[in-house]
C-alpha atoms as a PDB file:
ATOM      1  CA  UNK A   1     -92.164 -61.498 156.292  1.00  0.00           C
ATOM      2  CA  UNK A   2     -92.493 -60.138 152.741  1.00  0.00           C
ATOM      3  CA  UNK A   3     -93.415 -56.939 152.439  1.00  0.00           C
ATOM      4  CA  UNK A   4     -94.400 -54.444 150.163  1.00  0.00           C
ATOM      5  CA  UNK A   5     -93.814 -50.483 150.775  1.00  0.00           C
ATOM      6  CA  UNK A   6     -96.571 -48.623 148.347  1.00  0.00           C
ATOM      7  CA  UNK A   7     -95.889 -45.272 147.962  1.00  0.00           C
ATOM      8  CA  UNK A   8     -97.997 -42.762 146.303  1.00  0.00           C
ATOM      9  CA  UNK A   9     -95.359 -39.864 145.065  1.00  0.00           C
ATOM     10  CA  UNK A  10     -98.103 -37.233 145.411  1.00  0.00           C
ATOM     11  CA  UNK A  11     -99.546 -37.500 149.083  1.00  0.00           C
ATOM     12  CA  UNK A  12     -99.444 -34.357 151.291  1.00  0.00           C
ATOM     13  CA  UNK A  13     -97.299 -31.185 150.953  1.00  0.00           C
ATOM     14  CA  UNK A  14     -93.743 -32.922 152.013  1.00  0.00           C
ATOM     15  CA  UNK A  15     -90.834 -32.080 149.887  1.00  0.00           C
ATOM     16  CA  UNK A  16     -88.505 -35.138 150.820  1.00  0.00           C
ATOM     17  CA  UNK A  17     -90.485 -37.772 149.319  1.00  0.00           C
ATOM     18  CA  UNK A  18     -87.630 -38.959 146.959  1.00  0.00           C
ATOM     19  CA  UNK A  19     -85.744 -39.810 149.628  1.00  0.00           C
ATOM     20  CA  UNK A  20     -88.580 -42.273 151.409  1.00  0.00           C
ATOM     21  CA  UNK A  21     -87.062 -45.607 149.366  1.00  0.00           C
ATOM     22  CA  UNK A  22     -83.995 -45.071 150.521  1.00  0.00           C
ATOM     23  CA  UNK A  23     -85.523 -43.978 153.928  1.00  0.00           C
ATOM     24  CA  UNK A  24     -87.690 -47.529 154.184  1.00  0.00           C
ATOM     25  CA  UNK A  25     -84.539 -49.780 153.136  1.00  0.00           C
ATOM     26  CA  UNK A  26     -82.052 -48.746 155.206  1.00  0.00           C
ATOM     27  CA  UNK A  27     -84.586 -48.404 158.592  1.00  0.00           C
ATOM     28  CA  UNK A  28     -86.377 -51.595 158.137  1.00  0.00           C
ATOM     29  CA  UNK A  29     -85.287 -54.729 160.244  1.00  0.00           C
ATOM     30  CA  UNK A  30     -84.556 -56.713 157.224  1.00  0.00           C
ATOM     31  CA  UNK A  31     -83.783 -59.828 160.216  1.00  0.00           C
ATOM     32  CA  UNK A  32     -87.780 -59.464 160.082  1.00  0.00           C
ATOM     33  CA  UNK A  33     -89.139 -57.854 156.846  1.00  0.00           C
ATOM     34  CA  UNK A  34     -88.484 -58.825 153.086  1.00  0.00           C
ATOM     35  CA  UNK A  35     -89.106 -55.149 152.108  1.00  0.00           C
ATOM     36  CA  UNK A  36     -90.410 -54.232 148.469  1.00  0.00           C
ATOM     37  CA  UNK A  37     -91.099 -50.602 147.617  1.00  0.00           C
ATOM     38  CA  UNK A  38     -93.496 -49.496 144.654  1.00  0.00           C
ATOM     39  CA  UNK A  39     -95.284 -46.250 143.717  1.00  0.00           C
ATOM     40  CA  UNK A  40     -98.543 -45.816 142.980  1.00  0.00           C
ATOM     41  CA  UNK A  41     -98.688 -44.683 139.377  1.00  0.00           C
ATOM     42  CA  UNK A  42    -102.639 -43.301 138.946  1.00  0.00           C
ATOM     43  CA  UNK A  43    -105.730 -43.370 141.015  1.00  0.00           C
ATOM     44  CA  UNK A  44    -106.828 -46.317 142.258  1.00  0.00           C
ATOM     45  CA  UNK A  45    -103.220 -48.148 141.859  1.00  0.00           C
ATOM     46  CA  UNK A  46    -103.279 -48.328 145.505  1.00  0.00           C
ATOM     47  CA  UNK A  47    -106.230 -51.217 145.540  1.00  0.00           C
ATOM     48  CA  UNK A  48    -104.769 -52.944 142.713  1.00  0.00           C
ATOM     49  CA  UNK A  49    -101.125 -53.442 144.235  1.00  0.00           C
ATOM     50  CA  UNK A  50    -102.549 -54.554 147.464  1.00  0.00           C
ATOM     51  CA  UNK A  51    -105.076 -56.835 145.738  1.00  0.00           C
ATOM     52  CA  UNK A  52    -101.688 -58.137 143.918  1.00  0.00           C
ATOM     53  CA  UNK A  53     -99.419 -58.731 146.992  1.00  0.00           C
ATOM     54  CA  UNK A  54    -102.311 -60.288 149.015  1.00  0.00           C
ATOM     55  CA  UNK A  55    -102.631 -62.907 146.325  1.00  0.00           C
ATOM     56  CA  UNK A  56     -98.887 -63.683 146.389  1.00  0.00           C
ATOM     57  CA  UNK A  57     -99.029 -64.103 150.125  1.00  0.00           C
ATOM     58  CA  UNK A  58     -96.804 -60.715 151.080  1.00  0.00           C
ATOM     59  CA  UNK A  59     -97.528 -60.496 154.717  1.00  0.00           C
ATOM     60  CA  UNK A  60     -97.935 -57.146 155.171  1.00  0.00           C
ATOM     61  CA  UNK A  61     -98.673 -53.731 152.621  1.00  0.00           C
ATOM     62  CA  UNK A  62     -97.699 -50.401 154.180  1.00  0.00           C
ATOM     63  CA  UNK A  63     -99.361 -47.486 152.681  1.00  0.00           C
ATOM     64  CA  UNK A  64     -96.951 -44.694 152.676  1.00  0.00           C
ATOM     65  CA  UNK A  65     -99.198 -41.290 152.160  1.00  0.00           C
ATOM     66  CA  UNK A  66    -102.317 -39.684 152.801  1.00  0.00           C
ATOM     67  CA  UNK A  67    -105.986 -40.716 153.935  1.00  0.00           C
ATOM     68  CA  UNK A  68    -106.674 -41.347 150.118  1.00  0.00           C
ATOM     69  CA  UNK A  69    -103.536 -43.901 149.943  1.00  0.00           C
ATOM     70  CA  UNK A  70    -104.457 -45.884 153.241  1.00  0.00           C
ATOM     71  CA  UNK A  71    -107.992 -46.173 151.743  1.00  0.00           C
ATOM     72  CA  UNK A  72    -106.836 -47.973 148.834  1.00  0.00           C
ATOM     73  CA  UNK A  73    -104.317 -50.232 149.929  1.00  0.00           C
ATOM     74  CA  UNK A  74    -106.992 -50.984 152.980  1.00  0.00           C
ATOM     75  CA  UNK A  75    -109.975 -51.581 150.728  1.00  0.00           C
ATOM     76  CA  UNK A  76    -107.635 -54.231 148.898  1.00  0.00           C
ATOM     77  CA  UNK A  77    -106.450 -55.937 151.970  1.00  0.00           C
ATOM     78  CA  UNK A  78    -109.772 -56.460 153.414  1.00  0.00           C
ATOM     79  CA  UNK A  79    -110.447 -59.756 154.885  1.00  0.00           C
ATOM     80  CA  UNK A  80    -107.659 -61.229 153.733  1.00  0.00           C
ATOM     81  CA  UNK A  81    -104.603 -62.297 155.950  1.00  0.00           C
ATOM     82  CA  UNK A  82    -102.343 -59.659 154.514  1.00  0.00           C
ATOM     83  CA  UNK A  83    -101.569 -56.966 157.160  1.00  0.00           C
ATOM     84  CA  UNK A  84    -102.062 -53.153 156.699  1.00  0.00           C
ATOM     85  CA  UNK A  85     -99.307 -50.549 157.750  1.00  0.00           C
ATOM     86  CA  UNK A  86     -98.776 -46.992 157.584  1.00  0.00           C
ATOM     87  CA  UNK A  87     -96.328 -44.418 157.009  1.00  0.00           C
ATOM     88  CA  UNK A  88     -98.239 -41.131 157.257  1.00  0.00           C
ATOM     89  CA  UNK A  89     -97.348 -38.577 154.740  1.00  0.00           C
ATOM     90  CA  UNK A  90    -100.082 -36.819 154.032  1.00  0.00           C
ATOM     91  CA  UNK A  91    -101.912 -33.722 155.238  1.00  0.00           C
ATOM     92  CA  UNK A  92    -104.758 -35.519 157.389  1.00  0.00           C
ATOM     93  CA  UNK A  93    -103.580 -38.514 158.244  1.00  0.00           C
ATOM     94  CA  UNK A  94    -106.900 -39.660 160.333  1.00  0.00           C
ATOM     95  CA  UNK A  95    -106.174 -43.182 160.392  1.00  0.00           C
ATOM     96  CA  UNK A  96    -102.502 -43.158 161.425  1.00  0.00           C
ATOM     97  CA  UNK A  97    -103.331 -40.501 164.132  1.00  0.00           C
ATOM     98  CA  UNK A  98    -105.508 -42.887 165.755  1.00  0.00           C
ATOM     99  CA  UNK A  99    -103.561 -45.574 165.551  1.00  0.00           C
ATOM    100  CA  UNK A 100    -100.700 -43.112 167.392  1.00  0.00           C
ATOM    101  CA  UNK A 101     -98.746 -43.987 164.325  1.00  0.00           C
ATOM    102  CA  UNK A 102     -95.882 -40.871 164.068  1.00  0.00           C
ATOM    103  CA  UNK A 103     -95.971 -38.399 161.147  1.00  0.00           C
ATOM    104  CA  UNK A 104     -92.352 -38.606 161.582  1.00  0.00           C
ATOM    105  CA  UNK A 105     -91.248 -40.817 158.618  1.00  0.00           C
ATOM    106  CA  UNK A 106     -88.049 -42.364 160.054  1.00  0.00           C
ATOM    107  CA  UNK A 107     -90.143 -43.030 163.471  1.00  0.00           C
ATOM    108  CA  UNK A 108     -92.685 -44.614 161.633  1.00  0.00           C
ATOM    109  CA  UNK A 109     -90.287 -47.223 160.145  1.00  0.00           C
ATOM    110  CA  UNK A 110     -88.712 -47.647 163.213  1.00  0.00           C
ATOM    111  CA  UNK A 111     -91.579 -48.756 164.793  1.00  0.00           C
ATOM    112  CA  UNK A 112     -92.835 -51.116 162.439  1.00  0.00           C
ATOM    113  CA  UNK A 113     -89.990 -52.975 163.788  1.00  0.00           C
ATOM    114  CA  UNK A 114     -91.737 -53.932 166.739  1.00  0.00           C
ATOM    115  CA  UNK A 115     -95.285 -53.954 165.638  1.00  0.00           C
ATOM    116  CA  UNK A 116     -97.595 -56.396 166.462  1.00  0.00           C
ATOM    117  CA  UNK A 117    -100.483 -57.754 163.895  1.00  0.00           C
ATOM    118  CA  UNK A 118    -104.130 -56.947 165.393  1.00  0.00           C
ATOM    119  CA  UNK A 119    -107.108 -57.738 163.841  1.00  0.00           C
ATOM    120  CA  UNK A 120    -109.214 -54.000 163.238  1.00  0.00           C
ATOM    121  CA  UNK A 121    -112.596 -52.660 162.367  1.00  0.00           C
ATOM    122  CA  UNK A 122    -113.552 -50.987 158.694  1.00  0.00           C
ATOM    123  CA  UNK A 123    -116.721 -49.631 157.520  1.00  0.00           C
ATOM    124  CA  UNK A 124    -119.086 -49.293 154.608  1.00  0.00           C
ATOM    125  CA  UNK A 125    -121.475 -47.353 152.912  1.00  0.00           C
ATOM    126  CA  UNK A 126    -123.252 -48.141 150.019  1.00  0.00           C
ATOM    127  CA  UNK A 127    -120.166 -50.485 148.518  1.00  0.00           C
ATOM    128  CA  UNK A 128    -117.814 -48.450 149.487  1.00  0.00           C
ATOM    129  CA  UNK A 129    -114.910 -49.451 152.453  1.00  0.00           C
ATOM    130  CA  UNK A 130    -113.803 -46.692 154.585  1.00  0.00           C
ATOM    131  CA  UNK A 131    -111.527 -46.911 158.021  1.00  0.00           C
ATOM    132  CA  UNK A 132    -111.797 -43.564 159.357  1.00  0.00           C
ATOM    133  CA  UNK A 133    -114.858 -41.945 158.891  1.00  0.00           C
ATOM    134  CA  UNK A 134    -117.783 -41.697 156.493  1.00  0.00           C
ATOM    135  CA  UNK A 135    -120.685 -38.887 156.190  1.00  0.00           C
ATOM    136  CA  UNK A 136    -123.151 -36.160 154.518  1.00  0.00           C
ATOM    137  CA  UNK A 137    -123.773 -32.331 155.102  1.00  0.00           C
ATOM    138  CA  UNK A 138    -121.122 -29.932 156.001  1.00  0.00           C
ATOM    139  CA  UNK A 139    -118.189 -31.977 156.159  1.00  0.00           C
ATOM    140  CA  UNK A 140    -118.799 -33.556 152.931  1.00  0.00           C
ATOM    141  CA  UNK A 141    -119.350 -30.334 151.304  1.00  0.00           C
ATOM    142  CA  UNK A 142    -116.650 -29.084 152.890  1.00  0.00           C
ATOM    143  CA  UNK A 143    -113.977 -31.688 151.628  1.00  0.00           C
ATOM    144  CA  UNK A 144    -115.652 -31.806 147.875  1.00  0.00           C
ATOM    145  CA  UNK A 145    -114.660 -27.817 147.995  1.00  0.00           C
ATOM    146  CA  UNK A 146    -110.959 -28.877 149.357  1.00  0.00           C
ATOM    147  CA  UNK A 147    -110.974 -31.946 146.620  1.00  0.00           C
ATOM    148  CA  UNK A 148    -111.369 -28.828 143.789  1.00  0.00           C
ATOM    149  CA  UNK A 149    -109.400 -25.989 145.516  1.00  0.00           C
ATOM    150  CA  UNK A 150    -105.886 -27.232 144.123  1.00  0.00           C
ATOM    151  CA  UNK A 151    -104.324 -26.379 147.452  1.00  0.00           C
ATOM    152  CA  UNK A 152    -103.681 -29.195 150.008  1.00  0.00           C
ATOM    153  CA  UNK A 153    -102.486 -28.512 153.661  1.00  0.00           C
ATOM    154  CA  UNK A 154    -104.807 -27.717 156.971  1.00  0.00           C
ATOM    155  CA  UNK A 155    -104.642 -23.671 156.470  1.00  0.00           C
ATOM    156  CA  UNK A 156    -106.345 -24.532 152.753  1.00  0.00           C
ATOM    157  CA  UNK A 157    -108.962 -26.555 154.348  1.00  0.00           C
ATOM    158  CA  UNK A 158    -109.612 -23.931 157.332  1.00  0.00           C
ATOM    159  CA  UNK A 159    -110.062 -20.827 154.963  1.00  0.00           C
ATOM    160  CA  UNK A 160    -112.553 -23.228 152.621  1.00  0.00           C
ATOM    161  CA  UNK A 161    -114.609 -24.059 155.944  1.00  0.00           C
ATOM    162  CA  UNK A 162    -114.742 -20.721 157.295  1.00  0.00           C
ATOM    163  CA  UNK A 163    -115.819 -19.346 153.658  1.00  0.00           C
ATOM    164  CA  UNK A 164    -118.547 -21.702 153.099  1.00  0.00           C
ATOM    165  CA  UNK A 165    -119.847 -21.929 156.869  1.00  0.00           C
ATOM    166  CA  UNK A 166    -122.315 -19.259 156.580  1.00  0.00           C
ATOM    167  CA  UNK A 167    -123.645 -20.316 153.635  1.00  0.00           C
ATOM    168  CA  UNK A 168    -123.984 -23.529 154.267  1.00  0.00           C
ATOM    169  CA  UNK A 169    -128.102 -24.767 155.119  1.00  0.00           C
ATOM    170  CA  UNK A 170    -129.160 -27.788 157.254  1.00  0.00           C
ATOM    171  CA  UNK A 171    -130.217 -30.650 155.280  1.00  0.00           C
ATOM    172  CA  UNK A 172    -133.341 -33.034 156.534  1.00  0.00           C
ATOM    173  CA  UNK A 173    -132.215 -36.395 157.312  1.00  0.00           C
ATOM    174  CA  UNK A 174    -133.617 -39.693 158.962  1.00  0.00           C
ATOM    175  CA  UNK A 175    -131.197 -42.605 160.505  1.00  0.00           C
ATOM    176  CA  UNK A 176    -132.760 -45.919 160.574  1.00  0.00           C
ATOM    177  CA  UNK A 177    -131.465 -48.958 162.387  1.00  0.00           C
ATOM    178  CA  UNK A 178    -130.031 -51.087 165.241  1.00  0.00           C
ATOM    179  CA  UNK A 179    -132.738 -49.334 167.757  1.00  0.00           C
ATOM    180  CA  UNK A 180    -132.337 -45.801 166.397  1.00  0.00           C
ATOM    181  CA  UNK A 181    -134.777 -43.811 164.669  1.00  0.00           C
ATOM    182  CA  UNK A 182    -134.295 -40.340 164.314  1.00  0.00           C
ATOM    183  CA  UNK A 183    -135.703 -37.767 161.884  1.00  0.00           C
ATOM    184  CA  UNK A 184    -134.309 -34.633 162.263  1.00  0.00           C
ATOM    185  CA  UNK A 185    -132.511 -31.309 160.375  1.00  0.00           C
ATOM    186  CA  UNK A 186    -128.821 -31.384 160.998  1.00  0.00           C
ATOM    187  CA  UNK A 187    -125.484 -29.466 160.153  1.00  0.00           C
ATOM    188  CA  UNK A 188    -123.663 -32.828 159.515  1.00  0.00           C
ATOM    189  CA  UNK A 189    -123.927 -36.613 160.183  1.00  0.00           C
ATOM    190  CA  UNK A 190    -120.639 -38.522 160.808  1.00  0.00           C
ATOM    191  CA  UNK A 191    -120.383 -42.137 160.989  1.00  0.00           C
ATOM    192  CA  UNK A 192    -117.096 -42.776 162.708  1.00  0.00           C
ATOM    193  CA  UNK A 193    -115.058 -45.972 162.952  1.00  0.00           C
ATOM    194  CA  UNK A 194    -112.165 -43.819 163.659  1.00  0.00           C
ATOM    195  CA  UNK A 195    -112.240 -40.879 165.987  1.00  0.00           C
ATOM    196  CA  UNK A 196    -111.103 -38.197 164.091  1.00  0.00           C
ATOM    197  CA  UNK A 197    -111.541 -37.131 160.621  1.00  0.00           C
ATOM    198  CA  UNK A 198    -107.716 -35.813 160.313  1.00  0.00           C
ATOM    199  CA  UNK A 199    -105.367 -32.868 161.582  1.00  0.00           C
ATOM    200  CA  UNK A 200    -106.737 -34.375 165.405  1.00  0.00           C
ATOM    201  CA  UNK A 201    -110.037 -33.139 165.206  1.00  0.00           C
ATOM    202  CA  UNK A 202    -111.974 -35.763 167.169  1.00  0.00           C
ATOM    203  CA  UNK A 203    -115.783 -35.465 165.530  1.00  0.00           C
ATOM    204  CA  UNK A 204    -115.987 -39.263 168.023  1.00  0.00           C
ATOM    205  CA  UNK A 205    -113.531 -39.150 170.652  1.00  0.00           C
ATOM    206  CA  UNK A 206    -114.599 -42.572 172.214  1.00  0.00           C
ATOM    207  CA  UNK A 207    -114.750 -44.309 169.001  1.00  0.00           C
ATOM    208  CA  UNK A 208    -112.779 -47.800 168.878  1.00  0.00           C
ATOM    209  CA  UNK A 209    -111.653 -49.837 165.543  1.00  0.00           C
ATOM    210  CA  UNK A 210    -111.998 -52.864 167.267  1.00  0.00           C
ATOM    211  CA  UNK A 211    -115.493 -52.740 169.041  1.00  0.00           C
ATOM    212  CA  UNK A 212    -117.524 -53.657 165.813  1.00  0.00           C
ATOM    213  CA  UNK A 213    -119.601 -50.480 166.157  1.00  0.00           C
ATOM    214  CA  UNK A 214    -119.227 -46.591 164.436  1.00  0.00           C
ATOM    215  CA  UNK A 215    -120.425 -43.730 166.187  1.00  0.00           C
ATOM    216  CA  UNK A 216    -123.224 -42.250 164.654  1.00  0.00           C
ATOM    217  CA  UNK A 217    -122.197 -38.164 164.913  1.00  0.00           C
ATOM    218  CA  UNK A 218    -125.288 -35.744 164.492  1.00  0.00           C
ATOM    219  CA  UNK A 219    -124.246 -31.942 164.471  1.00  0.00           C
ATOM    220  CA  UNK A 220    -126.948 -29.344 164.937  1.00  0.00           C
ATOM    221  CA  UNK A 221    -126.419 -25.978 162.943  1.00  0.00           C
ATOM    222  CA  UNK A 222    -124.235 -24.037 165.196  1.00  0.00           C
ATOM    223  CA  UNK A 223    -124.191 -20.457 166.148  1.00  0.00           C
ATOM    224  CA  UNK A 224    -121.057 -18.116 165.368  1.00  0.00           C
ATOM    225  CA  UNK A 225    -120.701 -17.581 168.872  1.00  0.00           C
ATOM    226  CA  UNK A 226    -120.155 -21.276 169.733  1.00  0.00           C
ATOM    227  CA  UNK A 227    -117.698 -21.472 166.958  1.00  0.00           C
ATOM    228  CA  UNK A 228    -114.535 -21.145 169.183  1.00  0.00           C
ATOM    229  CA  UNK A 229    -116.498 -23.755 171.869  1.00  0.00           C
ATOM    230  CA  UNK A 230    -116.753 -26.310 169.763  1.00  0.00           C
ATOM    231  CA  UNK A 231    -113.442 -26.014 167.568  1.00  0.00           C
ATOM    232  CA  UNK A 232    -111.582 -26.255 170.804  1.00  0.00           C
ATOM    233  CA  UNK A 233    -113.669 -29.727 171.448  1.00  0.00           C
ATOM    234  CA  UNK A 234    -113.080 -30.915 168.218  1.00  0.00           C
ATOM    235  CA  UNK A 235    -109.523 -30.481 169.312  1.00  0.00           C
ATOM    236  CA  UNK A 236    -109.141 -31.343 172.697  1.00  0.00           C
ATOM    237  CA  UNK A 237    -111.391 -34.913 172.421  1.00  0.00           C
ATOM    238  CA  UNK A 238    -114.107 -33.207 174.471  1.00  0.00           C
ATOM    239  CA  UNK A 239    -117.127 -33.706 172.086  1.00  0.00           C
ATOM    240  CA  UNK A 240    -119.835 -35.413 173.398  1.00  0.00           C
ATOM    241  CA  UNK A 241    -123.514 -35.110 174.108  1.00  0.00           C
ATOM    242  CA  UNK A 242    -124.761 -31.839 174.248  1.00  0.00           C
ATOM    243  CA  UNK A 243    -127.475 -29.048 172.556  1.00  0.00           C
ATOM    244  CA  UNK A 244    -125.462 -29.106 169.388  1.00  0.00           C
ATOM    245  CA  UNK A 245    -124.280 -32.842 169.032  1.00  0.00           C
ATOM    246  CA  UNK A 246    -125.798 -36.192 169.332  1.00  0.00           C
ATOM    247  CA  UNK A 247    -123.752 -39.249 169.485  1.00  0.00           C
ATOM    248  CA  UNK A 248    -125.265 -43.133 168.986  1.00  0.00           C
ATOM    249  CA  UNK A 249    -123.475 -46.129 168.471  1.00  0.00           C
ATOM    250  CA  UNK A 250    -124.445 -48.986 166.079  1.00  0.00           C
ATOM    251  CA  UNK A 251    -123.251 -51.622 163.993  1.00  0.00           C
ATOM    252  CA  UNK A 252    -125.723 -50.897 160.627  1.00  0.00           C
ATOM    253  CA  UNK A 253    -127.603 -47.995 159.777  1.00  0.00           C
ATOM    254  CA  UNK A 254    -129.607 -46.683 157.004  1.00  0.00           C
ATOM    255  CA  UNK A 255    -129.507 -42.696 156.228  1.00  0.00           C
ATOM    256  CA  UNK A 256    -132.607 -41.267 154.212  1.00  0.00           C
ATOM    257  CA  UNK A 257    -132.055 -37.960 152.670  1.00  0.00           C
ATOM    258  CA  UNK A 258    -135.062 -35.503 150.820  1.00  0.00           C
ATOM    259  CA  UNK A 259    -131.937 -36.359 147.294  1.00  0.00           C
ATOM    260  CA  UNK A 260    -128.466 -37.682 146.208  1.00  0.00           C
ATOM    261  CA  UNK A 261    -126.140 -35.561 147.269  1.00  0.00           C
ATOM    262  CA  UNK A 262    -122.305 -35.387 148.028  1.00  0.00           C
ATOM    263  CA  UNK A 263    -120.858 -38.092 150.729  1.00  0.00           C
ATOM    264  CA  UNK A 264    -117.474 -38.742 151.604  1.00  0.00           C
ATOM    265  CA  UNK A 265    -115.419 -41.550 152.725  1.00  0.00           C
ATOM    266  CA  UNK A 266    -112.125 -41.080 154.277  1.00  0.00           C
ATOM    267  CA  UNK A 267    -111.961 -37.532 153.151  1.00  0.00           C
ATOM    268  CA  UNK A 268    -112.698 -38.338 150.211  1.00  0.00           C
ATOM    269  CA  UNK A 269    -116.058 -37.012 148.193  1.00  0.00           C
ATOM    270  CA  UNK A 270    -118.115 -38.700 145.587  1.00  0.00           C
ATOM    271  CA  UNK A 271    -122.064 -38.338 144.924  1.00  0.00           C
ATOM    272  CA  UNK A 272    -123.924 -41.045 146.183  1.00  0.00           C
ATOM    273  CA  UNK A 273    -128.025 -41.897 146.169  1.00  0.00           C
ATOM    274  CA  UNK A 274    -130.306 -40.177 148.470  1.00  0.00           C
ATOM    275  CA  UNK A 275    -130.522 -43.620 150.444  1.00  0.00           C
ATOM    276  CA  UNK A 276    -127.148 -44.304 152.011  1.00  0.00           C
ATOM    277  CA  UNK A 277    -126.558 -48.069 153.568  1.00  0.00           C
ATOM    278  CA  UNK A 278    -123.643 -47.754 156.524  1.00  0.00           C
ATOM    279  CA  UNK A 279    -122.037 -50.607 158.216  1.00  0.00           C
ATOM    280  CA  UNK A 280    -119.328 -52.065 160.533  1.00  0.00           C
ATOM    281  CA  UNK A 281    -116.999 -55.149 159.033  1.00  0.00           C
ATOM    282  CA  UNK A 282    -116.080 -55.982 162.731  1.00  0.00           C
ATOM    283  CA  UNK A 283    -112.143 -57.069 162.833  1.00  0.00           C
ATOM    284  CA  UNK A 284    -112.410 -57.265 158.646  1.00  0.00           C
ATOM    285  CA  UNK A 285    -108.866 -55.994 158.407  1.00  0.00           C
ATOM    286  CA  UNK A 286    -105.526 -56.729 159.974  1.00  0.00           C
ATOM    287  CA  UNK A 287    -103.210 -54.235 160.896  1.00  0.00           C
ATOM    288  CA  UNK A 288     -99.377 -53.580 161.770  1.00  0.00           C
ATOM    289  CA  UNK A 289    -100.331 -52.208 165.544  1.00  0.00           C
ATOM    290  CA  UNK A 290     -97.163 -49.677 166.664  1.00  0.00           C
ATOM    291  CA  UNK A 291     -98.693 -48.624 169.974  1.00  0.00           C
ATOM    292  CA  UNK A 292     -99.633 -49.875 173.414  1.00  0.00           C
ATOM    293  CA  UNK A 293    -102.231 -47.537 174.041  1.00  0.00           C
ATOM    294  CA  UNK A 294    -106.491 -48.102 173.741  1.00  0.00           C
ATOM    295  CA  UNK A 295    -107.022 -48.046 169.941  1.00  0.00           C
END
């Protein structure tokens, strides 16, 4: 099976990545793969490649980086035939995670020796694919201060969400669609394909990419005293329904805020309208499955 290796030389905070092409070719069942390895040379090189090798009938892409990098060659592999695989590099990693893909390089290859091709959920909002999760208030805010702090890494984005957290207002919001209707102040709203957003923090522990529906993740403000409660949830997959969260499934929403504001995909920040369109692409994307267990 041909297959192209696209690696973007800037993911995460690893120090090794020169020695990934060598890593990839000489790990790779080459009985099974016809392995090609390129980097990603600017933003948005990642969608471009993948459009590419789809088009010349490679049968699989594996992103090798971050959230960002598996959003791009994803949101150029989208229904087509061409699989999607992963080599986690980066600091988050939300989609590999749940996927139980290893952060262990060499592992990862291995692996994708003995992967299977399954056919997997992705999301979108306004135009916009994403394959983890998706969302407004805090969390957006949160990763458009991380986008400009320079600094990548988990102890960066902990010390920018602990500085901004008391600062940080509810925002009124309305979610319209597939039986819901709710109009209410909230902390953050999450739409999850995925169930974490990255570093294991599961904001939808039962989430499934295969079920055709997100969970729809409303957080209430919460008080500094539940602050430990709920990290260790986030953490431990036990969020759920509760005073502070709300969780709904559904296949397509609509979000109504009081203005545009920031909204993320993947991670990944960007201003959108006040009016934000969210839906499920049920099993719009295939992907190089590494694991046996419930994804």
């Amino acid at each position: 099976m041909k297959t192209a290796f696209v690696i973007n030389p800037i993911s995460g905070t690893r120090k090794d990545k020169e020695a990934l092409p060598d890593l990839i070719m000489s790990t790779i069942d080459k009985s099974r793969f016809e392995p090609v390895v390129v980097m990603t040379e600017h933003a948005g090189h990642g969608v471009e490649l993948a459009r590419q090798f789809a088009a010349e009938g490679y049968g699989a892409v594996v992103a090798v980086g971050g959230d960002g990098t598996v959003n791009e060659v994803a949101s150029g592999l989208r229904d087509t035939q061409t699989a999607l695989g992963i080599i986690p590099i980066g600091s988050g990693d939300g989609l590999a995670r749940h996927l139980h893909i290893s952060r262990n390089p060499r592992q990862a290859v291995e692996a994708l020796n003995t992967a299977r091709i399954e056919q997997i959920d992705y999301g979108v909002e306004n135009g916009r694919p994403f394959f983890t999760t998706c969302g407004t208030g805090f969390d957006a805010y949160i990763a458009d201060c991380f986008a400009r702090a320079g600094e990548r890494g988990l102890s960066t984005y902990i010390k920018t969400m602990v500085h901004e957290f008391f600062g940080y207002k509810r925002r009124h919001y309305r979610i319209k669609g597939d039986g819901i209707d709710l109009d209410t102040e909230a902390f953050l709203v999450t739409f999850a394909n995925a169930g974490q957003w990255g570093n294991n923090a599961y904001i939808a522990p039962k989430a499934s990419v295969q079920d055709g529906l997100m969970d729809v993740v409303v957080v209430n403000k919460i008080p500094v005293l539940a602050l430990p409660v709920m990290a260790t949830m986030l953490f431990t997959k036990s969020i759920g329904q509760g005073v502070y969260v709300h969780i709904m499934r559904a296949q397509h929403v609509t979000l109504e805020r009081t203005a545009a504001e920031v909204f993320h995909c993947d991670g990944d920040p960007h201003a959108e309208d006040a009016v934000v369109d969210v839906s499920i692409v049920h099993h719009g994307l295939h992907a190089l499955i590494t694991t046996d267990r419930h994804i």
